[in-house]
Protein backbone atom coordinates (compact mmCIF):
# COMPACT_ATOMS: atom_id res chain seq x y z
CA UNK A 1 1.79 24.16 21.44
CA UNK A 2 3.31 22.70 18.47
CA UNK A 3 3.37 19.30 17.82
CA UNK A 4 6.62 17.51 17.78
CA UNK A 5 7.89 14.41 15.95
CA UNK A 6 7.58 12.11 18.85
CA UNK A 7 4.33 13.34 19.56
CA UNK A 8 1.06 11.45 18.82
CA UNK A 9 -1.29 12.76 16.11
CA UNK A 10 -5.35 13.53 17.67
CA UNK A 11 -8.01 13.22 15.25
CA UNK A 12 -8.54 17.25 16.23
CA UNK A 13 -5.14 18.04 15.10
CA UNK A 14 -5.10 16.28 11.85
CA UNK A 15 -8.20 17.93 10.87
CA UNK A 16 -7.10 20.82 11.61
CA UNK A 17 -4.14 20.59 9.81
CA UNK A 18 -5.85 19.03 7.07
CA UNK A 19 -8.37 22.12 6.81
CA UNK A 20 -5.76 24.51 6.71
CA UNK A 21 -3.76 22.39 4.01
CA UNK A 22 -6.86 22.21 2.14
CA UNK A 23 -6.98 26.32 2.57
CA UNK A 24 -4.19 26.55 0.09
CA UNK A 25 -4.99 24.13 -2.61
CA UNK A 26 -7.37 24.34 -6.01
CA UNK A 27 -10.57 22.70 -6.40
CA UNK A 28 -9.12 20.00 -8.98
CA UNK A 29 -6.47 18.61 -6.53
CA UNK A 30 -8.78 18.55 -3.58
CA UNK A 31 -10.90 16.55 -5.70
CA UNK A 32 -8.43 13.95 -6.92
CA UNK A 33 -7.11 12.86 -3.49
CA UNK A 34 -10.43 12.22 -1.89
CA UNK A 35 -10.94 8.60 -0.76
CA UNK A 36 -12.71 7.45 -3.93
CA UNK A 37 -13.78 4.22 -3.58
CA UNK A 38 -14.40 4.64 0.43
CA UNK A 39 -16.86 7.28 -0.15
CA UNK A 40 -18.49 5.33 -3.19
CA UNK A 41 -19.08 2.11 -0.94
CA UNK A 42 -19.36 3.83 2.28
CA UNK A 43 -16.43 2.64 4.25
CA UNK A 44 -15.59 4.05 6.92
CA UNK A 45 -12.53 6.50 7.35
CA UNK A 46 -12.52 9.07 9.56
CA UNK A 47 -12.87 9.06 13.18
CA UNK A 48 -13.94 11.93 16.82
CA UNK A 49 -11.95 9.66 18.91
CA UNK A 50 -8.42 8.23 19.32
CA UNK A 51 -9.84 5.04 20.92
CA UNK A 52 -11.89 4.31 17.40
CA UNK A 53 -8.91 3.25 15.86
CA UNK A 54 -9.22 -0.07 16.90
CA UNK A 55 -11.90 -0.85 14.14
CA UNK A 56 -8.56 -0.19 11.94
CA UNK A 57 -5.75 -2.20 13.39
CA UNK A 58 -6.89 -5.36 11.15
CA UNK A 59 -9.07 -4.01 8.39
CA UNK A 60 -8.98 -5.17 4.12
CA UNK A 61 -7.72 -8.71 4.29
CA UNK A 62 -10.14 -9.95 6.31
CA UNK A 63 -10.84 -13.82 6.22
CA UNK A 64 -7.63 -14.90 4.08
CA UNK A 65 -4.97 -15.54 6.63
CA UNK A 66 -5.06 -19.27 5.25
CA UNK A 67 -5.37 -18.41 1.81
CA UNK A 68 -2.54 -15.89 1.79
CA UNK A 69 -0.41 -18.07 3.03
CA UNK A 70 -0.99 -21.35 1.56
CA UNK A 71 -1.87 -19.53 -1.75
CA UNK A 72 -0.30 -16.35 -2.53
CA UNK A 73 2.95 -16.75 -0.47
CA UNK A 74 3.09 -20.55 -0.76
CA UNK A 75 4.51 -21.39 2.88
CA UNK A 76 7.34 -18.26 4.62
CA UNK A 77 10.90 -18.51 5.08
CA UNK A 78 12.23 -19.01 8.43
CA UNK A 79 13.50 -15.42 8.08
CA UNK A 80 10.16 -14.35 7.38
CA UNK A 81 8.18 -16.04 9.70
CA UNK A 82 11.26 -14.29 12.48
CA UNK A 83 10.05 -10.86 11.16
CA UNK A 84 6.62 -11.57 11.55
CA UNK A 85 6.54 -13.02 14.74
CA UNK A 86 8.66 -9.87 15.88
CA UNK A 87 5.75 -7.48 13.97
CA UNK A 88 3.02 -8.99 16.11
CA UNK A 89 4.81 -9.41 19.29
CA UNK A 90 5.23 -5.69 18.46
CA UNK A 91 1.76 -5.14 17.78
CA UNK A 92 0.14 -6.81 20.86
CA UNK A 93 2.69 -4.52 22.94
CA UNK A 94 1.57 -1.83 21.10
CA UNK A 95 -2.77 -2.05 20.82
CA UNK A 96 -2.32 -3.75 25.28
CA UNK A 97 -0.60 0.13 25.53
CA UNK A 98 -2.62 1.83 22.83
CA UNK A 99 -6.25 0.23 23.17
CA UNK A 100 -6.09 -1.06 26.54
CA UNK A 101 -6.23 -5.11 25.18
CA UNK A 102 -3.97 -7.32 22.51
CA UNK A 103 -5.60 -6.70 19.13
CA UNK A 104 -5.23 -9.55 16.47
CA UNK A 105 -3.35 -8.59 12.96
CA UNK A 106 -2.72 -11.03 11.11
CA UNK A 107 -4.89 -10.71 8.53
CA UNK A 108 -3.75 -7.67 6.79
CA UNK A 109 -0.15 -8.48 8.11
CA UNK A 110 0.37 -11.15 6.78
CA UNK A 111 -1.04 -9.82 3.09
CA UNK A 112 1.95 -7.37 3.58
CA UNK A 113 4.34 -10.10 3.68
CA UNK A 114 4.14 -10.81 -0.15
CA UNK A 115 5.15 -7.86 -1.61
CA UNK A 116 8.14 -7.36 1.15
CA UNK A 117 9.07 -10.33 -0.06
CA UNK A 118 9.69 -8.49 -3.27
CA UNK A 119 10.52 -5.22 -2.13
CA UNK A 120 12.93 -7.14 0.51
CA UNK A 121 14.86 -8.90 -2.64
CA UNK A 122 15.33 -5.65 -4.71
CA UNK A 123 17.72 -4.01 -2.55
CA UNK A 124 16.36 -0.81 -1.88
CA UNK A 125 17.55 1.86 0.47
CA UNK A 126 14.38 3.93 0.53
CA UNK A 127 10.79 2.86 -0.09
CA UNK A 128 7.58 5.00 -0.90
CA UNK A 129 4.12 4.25 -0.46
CA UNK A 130 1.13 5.31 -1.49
CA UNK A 131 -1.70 4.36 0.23
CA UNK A 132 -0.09 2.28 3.40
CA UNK A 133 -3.79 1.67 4.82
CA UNK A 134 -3.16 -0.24 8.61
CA UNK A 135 0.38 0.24 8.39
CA UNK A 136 2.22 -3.22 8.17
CA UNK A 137 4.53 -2.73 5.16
CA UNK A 138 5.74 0.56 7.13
CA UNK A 139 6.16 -1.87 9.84
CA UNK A 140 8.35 -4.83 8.05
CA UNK A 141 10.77 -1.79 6.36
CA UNK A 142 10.95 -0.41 10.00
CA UNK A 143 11.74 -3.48 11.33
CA UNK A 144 14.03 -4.56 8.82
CA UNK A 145 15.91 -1.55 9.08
CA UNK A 146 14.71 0.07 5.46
CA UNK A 147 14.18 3.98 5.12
CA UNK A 148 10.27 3.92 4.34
CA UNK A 149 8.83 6.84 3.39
CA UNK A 150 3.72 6.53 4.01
CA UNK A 151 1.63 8.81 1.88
CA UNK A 152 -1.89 8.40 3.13
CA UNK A 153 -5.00 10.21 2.13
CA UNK A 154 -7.73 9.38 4.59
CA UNK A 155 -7.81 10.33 8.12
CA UNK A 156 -8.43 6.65 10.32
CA UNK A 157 -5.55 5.02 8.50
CA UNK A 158 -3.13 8.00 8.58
CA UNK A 159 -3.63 8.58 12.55
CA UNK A 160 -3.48 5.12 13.09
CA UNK A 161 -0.01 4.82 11.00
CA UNK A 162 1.22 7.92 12.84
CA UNK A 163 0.84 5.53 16.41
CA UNK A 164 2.13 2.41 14.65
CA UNK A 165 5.06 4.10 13.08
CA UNK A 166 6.50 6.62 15.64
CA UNK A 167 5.96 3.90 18.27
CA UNK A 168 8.50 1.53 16.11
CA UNK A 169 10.50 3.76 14.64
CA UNK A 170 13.68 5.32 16.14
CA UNK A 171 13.05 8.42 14.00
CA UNK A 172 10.42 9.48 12.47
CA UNK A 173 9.38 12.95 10.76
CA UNK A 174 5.81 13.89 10.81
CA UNK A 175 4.55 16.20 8.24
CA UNK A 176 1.14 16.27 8.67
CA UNK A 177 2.34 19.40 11.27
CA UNK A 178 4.20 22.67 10.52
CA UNK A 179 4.74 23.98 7.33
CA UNK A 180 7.64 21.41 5.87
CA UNK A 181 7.01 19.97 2.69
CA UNK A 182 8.60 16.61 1.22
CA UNK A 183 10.89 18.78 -0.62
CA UNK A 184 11.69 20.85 2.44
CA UNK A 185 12.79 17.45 4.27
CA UNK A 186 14.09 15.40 1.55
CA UNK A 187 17.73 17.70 1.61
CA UNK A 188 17.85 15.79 5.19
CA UNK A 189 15.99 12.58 4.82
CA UNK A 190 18.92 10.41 6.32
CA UNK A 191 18.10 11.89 9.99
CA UNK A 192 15.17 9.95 9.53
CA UNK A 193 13.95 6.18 9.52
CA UNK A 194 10.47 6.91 8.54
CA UNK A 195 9.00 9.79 6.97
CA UNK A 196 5.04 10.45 7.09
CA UNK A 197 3.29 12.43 4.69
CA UNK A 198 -0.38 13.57 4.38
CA UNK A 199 -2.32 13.83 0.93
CA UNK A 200 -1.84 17.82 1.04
CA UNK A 201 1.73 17.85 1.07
CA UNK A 202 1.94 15.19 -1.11
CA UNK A 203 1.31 17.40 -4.49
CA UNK A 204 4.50 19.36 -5.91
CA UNK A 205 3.94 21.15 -9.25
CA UNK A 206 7.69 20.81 -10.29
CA UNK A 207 8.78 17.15 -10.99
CA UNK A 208 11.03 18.07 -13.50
CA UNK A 209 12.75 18.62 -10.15
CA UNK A 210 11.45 15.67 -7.91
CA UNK A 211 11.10 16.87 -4.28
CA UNK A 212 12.35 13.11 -3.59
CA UNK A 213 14.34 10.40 -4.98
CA UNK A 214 13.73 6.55 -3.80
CA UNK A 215 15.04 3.23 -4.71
CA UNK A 216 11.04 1.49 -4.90
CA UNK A 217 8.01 2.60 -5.11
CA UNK A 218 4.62 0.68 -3.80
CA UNK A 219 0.72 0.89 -4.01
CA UNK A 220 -0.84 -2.63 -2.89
CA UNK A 221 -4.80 -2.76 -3.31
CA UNK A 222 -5.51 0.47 -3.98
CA UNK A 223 -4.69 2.21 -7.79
CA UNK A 224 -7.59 1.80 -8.92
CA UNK A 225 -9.98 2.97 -6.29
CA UNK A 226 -8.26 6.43 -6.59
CA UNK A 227 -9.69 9.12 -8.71
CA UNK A 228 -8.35 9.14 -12.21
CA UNK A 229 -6.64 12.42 -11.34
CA UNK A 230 -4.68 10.99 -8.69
CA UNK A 231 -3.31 7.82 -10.61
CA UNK A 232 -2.11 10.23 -13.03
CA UNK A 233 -0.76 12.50 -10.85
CA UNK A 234 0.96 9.16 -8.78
CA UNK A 235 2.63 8.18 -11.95
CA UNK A 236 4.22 10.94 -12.95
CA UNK A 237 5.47 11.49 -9.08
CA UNK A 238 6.93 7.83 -9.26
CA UNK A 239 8.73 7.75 -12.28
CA UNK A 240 10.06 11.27 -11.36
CA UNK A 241 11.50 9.79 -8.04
CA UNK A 242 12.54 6.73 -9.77
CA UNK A 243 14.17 7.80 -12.27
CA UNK A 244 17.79 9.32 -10.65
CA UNK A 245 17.81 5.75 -8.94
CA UNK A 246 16.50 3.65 -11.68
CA UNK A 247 14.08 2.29 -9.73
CA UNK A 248 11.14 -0.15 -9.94
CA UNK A 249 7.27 -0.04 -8.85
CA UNK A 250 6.51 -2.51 -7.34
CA UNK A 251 3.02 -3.70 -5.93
CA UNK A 252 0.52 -6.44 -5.81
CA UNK A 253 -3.46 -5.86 -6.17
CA UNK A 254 -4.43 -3.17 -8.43
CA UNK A 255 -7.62 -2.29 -5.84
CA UNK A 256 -11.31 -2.74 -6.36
CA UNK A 257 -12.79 -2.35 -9.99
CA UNK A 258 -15.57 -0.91 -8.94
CA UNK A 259 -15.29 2.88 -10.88
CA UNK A 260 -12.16 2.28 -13.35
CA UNK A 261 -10.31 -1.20 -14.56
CA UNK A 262 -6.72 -2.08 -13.72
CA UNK A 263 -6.22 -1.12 -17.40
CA UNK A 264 -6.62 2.65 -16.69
CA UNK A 265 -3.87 2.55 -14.30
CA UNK A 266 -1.40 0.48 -16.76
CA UNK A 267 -2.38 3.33 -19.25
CA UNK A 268 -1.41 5.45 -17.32
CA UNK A 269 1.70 4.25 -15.93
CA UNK A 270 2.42 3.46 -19.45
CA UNK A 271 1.94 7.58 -20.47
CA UNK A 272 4.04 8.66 -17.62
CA UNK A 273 6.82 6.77 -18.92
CA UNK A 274 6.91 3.47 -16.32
CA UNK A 275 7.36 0.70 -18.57
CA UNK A 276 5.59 -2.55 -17.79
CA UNK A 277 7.62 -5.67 -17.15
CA UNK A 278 5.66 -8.51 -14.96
CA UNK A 279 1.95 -9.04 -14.15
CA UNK A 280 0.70 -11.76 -11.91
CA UNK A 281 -1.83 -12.57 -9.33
CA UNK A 282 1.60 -12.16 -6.84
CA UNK A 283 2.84 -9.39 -7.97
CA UNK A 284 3.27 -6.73 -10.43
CA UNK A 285 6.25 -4.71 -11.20
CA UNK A 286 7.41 -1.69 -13.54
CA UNK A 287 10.92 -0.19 -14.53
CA UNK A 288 11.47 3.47 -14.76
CA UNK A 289 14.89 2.41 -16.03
CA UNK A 290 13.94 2.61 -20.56
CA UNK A 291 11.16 4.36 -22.47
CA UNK A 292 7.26 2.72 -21.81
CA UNK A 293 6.53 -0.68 -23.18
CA UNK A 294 4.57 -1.27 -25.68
CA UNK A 295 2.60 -3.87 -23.66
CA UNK A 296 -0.64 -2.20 -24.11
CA UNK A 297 -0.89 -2.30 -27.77
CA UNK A 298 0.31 -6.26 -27.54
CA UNK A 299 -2.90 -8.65 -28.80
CA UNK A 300 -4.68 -10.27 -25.66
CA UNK A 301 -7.06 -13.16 -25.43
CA UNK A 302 -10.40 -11.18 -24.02
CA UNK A 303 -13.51 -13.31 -23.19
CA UNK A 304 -17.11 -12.49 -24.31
CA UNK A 305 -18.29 -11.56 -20.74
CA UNK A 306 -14.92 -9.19 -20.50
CA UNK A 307 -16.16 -7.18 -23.84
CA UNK A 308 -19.89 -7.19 -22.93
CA UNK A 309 -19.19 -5.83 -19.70
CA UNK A 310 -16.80 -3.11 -20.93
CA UNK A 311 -18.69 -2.15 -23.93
CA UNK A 312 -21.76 -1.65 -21.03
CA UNK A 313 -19.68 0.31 -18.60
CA UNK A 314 -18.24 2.76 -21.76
CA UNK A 315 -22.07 3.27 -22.66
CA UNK A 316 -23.14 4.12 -18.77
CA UNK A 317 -19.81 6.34 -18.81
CA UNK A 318 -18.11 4.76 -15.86
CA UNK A 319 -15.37 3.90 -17.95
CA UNK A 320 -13.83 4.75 -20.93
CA UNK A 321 -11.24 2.21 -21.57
CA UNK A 322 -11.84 0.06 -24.02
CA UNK A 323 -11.68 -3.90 -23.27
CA UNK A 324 -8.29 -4.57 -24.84
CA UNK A 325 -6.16 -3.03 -22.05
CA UNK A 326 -7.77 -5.61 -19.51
CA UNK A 327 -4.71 -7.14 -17.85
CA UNK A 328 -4.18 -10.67 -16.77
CA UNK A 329 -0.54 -11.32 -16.76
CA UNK A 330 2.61 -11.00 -18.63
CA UNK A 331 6.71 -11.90 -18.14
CA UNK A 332 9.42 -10.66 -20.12
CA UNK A 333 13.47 -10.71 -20.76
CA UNK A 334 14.03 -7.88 -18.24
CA UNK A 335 15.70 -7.71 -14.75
CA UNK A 336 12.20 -7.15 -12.64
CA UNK A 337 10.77 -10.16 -13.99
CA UNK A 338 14.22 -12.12 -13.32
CA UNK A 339 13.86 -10.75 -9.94
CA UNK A 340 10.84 -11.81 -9.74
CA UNK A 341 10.91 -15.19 -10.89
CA UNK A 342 14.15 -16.11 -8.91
CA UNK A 343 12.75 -14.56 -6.00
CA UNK A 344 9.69 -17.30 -6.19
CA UNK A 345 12.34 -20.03 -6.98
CA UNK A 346 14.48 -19.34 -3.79
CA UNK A 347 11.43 -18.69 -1.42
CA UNK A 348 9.58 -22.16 -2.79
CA UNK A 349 13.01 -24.25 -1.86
CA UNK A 350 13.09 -22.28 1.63
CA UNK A 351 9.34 -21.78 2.41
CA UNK A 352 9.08 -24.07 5.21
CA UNK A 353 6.86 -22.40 7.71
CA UNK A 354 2.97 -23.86 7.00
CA UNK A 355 -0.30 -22.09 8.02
CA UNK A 356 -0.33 -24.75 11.00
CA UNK A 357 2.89 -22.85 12.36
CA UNK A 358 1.85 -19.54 11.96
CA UNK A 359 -1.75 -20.12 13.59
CA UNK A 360 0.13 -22.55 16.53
CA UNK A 361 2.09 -19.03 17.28
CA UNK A 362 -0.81 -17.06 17.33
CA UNK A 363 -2.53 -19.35 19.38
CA UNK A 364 0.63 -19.40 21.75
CA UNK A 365 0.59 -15.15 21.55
CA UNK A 366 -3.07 -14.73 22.15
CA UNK A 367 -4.19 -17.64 24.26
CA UNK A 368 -6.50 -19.33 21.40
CA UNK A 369 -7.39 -19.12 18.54
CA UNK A 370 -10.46 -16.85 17.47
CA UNK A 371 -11.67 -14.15 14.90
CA UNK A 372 -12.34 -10.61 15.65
CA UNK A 373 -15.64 -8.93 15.33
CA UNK A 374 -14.92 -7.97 11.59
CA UNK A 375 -14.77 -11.91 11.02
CA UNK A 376 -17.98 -12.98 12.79
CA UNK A 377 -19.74 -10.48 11.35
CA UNK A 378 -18.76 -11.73 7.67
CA UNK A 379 -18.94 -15.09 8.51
CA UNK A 380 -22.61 -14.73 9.52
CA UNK A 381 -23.58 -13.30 6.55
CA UNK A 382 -21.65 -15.62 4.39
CA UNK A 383 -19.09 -13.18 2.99
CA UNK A 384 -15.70 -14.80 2.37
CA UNK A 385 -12.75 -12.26 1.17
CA UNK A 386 -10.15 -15.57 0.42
């Protein structure tokens, strides 16, 4: 029977559909939207049983609730701290229904707050993703009433957004089913609040003619743990989409160094034609809206250790960047960065909410205060993430 759009995804359907999505595509882009940097380390992302989702619901920010928001966000807004009480009353609703007990969240929720807070002060109509891992940002545009449009590439995440998503959303299309494409949909894409799509329907050979046009796009922790084939395939689908609109990119983290630098990806963006306008620890944003910068050829203080370990990494042929296009941050006379900067100049004079309010709500949602299983584990070993 086919599957319809309320309809919850099974791990045995998605593989299917994955297998026979995989039928009709070449070696070279099956290879370039594999899970990279999961298969490298060994993380975990695919899953026999609907119930093993659980290990998902509050997975890559583990151990920096404080931190991110004392640190990165600096306090929330009363209208933020609103939206994410509402996204975790949501989400205990949803994992008592879905899992059988209240899951905690806040960890990787609360990461998703910071670049909302962006996203939230450009405007847009329609957001992509790339790379939504548990969900949250999907879940903060849903909430706040913003078209969102997930591309996901791994299996755990992508059937856990599917639950997340169609269970918030008032309408959602689901194409890791049937034989629609993103251009097939995107003639129609105001019948829908959210719009899912799997890694396989994700490549279109004809950007000259992009199968979508959005106001943002976003990738948060994750461009550089793709294969190089996929950030340069990425690029040239966001500044395609981009482009009609003018659009930014906007995203913070560039993802774990461990294969390429966050210098292969600004090369990239760079050659597809995004041109680079802020880089910070908060956030990093790119304008589709002039010709590429010439930020990469601009002179940059590089330390000793920076140069020995490139030069080392070139020679073992794990990366072939050379050490001047390491990336540590940069502002200029452009409307993201204004954006940007008065968006952290409102939010610090209305940033009232501390991390002793947030973790007195938990405590009042959940009964206490304690960490999950992810938390204890790292804790007894000594790993901190903050």
């Amino acid at each position: 029977m086919p599957l319809t759009e309320n309809d919850i995804l099974t791990p045995e359907i998605y593989d299917g559909e994955e297998e026979k999505g995989r039928a009709g595509l070449s070696n070279r882009i099956i290879e370039a939207f594999q899970p990279q940097i999961f298969n490298v380390t060994g993380y975990p992302v695919h899953v026999r049983d609907g119930q093993e989702l659980r290990r998902y619901v509050d997975v890559m920010h583990e151990t920096r609730l404080k931190s991110t928001v004392e640190d990165l966000l600096q306090g929330l807004t009363p209208n933020e701290f609103e939206l994410f009480k509402r996204a975790v009353i949501f989400m205990v609703e949803f994992t008592t229904k879905t899992f059988g007990e209240p899951l905690r969240c806040e960890n990787a929720l609360m990461r998703a707050m910071n670049i909302f807070r962006y996203i939230r002060a450009a405007k847009p109509r329609i957001v992509m993703e790339f790379g939504p891992g548990s969900g949250y940002l999907g879940l903060l545009h849903i909430l706040d009433g913003i078209q969102y449009i997930g591309v996901e590439n791994t299996q755990a995440f992508y059937l856990l957004q599917n639950r997340i998503w169609t269970a918030a959303s008032e309408s959602i299309c689901e194409l890791a089913v049937g034989n629609n494409t993103l251009r097939d949909v995107a003639t129609n894409l105001h019948k829908y609040r959210t719009l899912h799509v799997p890694w396989w329907k994700t490549v279109d050979l004809d950007l000259d003619n992009p199968p979508v046009t959005v106001d943002v796009v976003t990738a948060n922790h994750c461009l550089a743990e793709m294969h190089s084939n996929a950030v340069k395939y990425y690029a040239r689908l966001a500044y395609a989409a981009l482009k009609p609109n003018r659009g930014k990119f906007i995203f913070e983290g560039w993802g774990y160094e461990l294969l390429r630098y966050r210098g292969h990806v600004a090369r990239e963006f760079d050659i597809a034609g995004l041109r680079m306008c802020h880089v910070e620890d908060r956030v990093v944003g790119y304008s589709s809206d002039s010709q590429a910068s010439d930020f990469l050829k601009l002179p940059r203080k590089i330390t000793s250790l920076e140069k020995l370990r490139s030069l080392q990494r070139r020679l073992t042929g794990v990366e072939q960047i050379p050490h001047g296009y390491q990336i540590s941050s940069y502002a200029g006379p452009n409307s993201i960065s204004a954006l940007i900067r008065d968006t952290q100049k409102i939010t610090q004079s209305t940033a009232t909410v501390t991390f002793h309010d947030v973790t007195t709500f938990l405590t009042s949602i959940y009964g206490k205060a304690h960490t999950n299983e992810e938390e204890r584990f790292l804790e007894l070993i000594g790993k901190n993430y903050a």
